[in-house]
N, C-alpha and C. Protein backbone atom coordinates (compact mmCIF):
# COMPACT_ATOMS: atom_id res chain seq x y z
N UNK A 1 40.02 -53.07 -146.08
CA UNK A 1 40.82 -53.81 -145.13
C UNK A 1 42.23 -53.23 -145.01
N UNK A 2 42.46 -52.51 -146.21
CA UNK A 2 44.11 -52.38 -146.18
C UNK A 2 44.00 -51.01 -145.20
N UNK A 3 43.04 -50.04 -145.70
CA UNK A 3 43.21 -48.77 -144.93
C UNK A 3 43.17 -49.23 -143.62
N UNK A 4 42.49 -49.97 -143.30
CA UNK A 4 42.33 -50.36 -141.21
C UNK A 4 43.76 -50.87 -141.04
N UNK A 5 44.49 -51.64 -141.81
CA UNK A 5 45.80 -51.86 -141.22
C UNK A 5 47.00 -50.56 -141.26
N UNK A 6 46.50 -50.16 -142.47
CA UNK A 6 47.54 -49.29 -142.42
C UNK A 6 47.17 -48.01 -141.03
N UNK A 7 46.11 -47.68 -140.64
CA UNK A 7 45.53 -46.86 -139.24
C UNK A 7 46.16 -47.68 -138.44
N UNK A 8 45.78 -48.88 -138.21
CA UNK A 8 46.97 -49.35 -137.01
C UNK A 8 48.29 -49.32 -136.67
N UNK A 9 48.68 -49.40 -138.45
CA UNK A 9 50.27 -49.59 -138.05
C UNK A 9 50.95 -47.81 -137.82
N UNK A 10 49.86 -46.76 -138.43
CA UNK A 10 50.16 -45.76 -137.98
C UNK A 10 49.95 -45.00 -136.63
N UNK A 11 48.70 -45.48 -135.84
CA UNK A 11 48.55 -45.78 -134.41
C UNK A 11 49.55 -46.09 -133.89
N UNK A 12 50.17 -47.07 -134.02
CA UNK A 12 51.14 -47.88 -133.51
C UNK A 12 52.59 -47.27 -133.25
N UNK A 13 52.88 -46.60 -134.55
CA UNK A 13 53.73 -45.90 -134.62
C UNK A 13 54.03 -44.36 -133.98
N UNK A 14 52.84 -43.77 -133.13
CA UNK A 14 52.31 -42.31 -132.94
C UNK A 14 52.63 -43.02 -131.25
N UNK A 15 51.63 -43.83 -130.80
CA UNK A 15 52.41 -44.15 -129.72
C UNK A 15 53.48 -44.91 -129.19
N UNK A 16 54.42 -45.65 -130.23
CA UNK A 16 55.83 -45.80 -129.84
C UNK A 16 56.49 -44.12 -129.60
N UNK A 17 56.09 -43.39 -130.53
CA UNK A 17 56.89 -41.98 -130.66
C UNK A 17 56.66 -41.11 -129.39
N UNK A 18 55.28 -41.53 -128.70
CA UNK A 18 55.09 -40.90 -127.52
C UNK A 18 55.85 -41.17 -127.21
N UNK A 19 55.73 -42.77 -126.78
CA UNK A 19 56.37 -43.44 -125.33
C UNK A 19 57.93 -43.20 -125.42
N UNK A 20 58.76 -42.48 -126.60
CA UNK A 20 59.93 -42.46 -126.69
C UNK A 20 60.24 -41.23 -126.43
N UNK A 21 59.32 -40.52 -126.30
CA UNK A 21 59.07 -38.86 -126.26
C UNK A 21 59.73 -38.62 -125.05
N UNK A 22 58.49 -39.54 -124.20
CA UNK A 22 58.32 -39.06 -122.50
C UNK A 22 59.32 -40.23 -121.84
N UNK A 23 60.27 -40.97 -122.56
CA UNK A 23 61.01 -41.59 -121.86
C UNK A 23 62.38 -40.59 -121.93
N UNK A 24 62.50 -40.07 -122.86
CA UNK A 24 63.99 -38.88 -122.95
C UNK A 24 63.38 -37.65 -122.31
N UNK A 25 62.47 -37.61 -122.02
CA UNK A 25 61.96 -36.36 -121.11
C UNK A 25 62.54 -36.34 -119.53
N UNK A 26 61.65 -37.49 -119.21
CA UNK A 26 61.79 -38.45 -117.92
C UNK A 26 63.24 -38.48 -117.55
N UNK A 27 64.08 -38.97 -118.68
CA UNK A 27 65.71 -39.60 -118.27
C UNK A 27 66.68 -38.07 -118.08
N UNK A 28 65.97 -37.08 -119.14
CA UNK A 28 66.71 -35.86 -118.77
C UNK A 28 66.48 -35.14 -117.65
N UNK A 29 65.45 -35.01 -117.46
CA UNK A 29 64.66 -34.56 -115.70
C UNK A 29 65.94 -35.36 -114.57
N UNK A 30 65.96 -36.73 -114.75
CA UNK A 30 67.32 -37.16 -113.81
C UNK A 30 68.58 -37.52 -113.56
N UNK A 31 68.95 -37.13 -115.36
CA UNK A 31 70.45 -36.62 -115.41
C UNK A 31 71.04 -35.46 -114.61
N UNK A 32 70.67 -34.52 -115.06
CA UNK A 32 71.35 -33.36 -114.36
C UNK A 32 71.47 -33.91 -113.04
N UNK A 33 70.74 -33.92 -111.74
CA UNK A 33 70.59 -34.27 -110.66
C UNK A 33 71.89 -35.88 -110.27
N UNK A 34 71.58 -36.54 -110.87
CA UNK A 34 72.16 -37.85 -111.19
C UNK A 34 73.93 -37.46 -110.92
N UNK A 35 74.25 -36.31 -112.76
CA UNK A 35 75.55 -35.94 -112.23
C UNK A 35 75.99 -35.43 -111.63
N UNK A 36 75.34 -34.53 -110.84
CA UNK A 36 75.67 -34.04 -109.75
C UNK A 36 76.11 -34.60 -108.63
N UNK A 37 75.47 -36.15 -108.39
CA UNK A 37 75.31 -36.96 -106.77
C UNK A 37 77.01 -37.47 -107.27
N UNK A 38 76.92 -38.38 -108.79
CA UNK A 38 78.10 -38.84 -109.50
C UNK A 38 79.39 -38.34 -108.83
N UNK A 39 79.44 -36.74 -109.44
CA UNK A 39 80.31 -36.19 -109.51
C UNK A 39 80.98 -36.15 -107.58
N UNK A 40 80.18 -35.54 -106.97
CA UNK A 40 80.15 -35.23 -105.58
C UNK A 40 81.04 -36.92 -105.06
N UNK A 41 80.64 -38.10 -105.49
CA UNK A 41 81.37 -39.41 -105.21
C UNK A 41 82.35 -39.52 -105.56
N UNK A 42 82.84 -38.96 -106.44
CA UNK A 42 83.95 -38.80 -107.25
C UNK A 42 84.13 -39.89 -108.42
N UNK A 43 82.72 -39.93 -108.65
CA UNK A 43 82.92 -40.86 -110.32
C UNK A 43 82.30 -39.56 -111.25
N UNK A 44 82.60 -39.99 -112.36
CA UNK A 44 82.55 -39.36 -113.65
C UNK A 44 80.91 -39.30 -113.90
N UNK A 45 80.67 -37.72 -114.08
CA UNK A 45 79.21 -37.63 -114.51
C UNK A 45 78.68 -38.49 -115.30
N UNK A 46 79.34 -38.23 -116.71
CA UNK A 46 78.84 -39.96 -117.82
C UNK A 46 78.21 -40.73 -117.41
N UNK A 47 78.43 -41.13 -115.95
CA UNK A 47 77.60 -42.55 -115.94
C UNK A 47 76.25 -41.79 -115.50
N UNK A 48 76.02 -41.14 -115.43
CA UNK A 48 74.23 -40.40 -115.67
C UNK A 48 73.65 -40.59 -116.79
N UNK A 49 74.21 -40.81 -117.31
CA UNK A 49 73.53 -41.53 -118.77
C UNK A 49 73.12 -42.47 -118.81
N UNK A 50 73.52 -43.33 -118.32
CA UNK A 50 72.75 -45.01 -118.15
C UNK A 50 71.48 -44.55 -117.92
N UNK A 51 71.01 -43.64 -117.47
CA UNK A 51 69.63 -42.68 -117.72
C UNK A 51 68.77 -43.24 -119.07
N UNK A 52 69.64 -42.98 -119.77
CA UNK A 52 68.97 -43.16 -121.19
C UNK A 52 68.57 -44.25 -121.78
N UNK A 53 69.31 -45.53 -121.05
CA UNK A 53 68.74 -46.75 -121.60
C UNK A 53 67.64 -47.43 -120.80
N UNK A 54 66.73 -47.74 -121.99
CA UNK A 54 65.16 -47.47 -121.24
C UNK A 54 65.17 -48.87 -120.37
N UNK A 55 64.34 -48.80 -119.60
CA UNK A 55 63.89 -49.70 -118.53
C UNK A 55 64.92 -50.30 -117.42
N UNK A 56 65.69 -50.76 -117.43
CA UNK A 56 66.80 -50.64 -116.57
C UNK A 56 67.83 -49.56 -116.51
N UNK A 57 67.88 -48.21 -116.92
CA UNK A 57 68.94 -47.44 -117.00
C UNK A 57 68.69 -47.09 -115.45
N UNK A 58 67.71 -46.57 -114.96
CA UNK A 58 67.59 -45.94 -113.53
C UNK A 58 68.42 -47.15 -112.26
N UNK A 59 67.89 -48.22 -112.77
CA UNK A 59 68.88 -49.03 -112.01
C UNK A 59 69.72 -49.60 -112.08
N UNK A 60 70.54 -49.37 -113.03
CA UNK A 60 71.98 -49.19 -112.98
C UNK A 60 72.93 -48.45 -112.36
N UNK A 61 71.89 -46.81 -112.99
CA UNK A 61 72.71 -45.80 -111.83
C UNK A 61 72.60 -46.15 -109.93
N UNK A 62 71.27 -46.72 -109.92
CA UNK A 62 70.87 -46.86 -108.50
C UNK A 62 72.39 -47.80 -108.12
N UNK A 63 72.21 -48.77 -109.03
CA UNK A 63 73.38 -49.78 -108.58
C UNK A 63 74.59 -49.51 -108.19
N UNK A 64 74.85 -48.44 -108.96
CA UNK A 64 76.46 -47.92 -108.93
C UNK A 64 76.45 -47.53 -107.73
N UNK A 65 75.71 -46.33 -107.71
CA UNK A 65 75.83 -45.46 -106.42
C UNK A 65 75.55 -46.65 -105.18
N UNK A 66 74.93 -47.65 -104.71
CA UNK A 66 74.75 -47.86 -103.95
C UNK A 66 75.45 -48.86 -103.10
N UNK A 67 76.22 -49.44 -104.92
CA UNK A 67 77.02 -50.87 -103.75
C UNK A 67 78.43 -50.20 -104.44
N UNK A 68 78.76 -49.35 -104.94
CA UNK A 68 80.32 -49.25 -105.28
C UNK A 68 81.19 -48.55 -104.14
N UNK A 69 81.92 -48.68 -104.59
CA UNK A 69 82.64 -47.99 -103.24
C UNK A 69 83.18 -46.31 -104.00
N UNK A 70 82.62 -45.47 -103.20
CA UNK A 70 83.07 -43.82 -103.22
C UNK A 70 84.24 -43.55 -103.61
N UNK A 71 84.74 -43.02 -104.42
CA UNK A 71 86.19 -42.83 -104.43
C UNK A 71 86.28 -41.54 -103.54
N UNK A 72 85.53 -40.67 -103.23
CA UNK A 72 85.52 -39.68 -101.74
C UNK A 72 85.25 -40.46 -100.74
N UNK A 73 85.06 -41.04 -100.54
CA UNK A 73 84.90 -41.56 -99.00
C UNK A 73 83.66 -41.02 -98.62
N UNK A 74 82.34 -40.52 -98.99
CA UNK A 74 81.50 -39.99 -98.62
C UNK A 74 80.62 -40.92 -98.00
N UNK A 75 80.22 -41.83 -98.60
CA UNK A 75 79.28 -43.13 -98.89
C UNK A 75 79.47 -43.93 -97.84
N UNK A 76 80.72 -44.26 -96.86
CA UNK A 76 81.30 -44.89 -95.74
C UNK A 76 80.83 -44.57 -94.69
N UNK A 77 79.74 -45.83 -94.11
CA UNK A 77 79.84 -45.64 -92.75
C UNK A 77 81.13 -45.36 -92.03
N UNK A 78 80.96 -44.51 -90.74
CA UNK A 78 81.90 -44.26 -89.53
C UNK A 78 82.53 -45.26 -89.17
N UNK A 79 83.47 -45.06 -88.92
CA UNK A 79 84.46 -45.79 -87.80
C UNK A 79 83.90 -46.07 -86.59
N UNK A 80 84.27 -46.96 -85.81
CA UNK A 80 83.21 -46.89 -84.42
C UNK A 80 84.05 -45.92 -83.25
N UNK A 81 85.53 -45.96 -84.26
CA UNK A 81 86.33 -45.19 -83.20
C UNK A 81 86.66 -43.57 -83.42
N UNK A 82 85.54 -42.77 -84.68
CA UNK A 82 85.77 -41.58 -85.03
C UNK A 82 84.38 -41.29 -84.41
């Protein structure tokens, strides 16, 4: 009985290590890219990292970028008079 638990809890442990594997895989694949858009807005790459915190990190960054306001002015709809 003990060996079957202890296979599980080592199971268990093989795929947490995946799933932690391919989540810093995943988050680095959309850093780079991430600081790049960052930077171009004129906020600080760093916040591409919110990358890293699992399950909501992607939408955080989404958040930033989408409702903050640009410190370039990029992100701004037109004027109706430009």
């Amino acid at each position: 009985m003990m060996t079957v638990i202890g296979w599980l809890i080592g199971l268990s442990m093989f795929a947490l290590m995946a799933i932690l594997v391919v989540h810093v895989l995943f988050a680095l694949l959309l850093i780079v890219p991430s600081w790049r858009i960052f930077e171009r807005a004129g906020y600080s790459g760093l916040l591409s990292l919110f990358h890293l915190v699992p399950a909501i990190g992607p939408f955080i960054v989404m958040a930033i970028l989408a409702f903050g306001d640009w410190p370039t002015g990029e992100g701004r709809p037109k004027q109706a008079g430009s």
